[in-house]
Protein backbone atom coordinates (compact mmCIF):
# COMPACT_ATOMS: atom_id res chain seq x y z
CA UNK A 1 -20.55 45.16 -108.04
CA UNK A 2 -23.97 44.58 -107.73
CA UNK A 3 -25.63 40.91 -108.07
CA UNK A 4 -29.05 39.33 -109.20
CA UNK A 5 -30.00 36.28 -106.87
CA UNK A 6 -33.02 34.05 -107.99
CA UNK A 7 -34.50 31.04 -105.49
CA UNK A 8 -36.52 28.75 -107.01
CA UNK A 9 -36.82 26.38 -104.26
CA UNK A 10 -38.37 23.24 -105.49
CA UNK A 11 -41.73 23.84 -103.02
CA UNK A 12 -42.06 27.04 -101.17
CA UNK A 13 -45.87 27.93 -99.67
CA UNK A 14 -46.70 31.72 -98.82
CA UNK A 15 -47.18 30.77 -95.49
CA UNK A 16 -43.53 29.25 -95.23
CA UNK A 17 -42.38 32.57 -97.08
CA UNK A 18 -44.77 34.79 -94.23
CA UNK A 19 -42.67 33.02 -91.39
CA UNK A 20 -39.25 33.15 -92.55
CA UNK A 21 -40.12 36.89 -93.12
CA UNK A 22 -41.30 37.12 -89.75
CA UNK A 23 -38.47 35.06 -88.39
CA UNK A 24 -35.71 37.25 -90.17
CA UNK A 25 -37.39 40.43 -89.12
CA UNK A 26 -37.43 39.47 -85.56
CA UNK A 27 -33.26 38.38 -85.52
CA UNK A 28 -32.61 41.86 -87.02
CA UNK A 29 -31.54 40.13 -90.16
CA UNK A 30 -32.56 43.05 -92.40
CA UNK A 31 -30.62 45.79 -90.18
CA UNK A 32 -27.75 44.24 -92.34
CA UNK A 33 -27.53 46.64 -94.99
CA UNK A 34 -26.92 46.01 -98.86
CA UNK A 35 -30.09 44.66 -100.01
CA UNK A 36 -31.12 47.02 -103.20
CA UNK A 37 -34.91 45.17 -104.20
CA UNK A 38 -36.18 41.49 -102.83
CA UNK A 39 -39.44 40.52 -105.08
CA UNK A 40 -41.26 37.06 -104.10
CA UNK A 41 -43.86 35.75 -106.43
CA UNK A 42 -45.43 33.00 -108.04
CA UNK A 43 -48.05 30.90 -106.32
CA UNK A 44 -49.23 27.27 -104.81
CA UNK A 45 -46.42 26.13 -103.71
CA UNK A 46 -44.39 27.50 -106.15
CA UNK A 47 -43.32 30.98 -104.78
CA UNK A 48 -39.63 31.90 -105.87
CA UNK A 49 -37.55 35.50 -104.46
CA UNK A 50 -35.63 37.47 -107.01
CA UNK A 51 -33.04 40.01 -104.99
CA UNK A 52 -30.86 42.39 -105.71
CA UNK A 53 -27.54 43.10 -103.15
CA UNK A 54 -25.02 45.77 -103.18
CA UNK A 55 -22.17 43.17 -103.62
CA UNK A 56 -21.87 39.45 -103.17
CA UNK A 57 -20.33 39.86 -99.41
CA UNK A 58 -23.16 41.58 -98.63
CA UNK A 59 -25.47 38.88 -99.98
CA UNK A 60 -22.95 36.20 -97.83
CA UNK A 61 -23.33 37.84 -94.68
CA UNK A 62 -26.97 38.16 -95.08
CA UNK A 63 -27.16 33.94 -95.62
CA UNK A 64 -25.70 33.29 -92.59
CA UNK A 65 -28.47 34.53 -90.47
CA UNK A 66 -30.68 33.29 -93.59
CA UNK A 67 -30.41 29.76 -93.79
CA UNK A 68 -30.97 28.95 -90.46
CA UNK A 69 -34.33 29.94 -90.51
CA UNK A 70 -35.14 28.42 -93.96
CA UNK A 71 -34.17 25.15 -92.57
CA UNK A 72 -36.48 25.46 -89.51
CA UNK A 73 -39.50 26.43 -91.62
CA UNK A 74 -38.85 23.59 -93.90
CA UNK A 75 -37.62 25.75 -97.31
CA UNK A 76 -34.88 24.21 -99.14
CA UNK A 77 -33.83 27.10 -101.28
CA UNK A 78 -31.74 25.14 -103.62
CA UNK A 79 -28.78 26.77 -105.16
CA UNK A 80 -29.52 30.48 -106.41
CA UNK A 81 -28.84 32.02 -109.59
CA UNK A 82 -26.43 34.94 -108.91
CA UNK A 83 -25.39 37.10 -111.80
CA UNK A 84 -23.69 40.22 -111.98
CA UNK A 85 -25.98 43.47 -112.75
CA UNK A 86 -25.96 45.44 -115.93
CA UNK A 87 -28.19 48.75 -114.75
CA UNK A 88 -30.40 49.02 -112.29
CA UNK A 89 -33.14 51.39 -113.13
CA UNK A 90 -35.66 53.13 -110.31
């Protein structure tokens, strides 16, 4: 079953966002397949990420090569919102 998963970290800048991309493109962190939509928005320091996965073990075995890097460039994600998904539409 598919699953929703909202950060809203309590501070998150674009440029912390922009390296933890970089940094989990560069460990081949998004080879791992599952993920369905990721959408970051928001601004200041303020930015949240909505995602979508494929299943919530999908979503798990993505967060172990995430959080390591959100530590190092200082993001404390908090805990996400995960709900099940209704429909997905294109």
């Amino acid at each position: 079953m598919a699953i929703s998963v909202l950060f809203t970290p309590p501070s998150m800048t674009a440029a912390q966002y922009d390296e933890a991309i970089r940094r989990l493109d560069a460990s081949g962190a998004f080879a791992l397949r599952g993920m369905l939509h990721h959408t970051c928005f928001g601004s200041g320091n303020k930015l949240s990420v909505h995602d979508v996965w494929e299943s919530q073990a999908k979503f798990e075995a993505f967060g172990q090569k995430l959080m390591p890097i959100l530590v190092a460039v200082g993001i404390d994600p908090g805990t996400p919102a995960i709900q099940p998904v209704h429909k997905i539409m294109p």
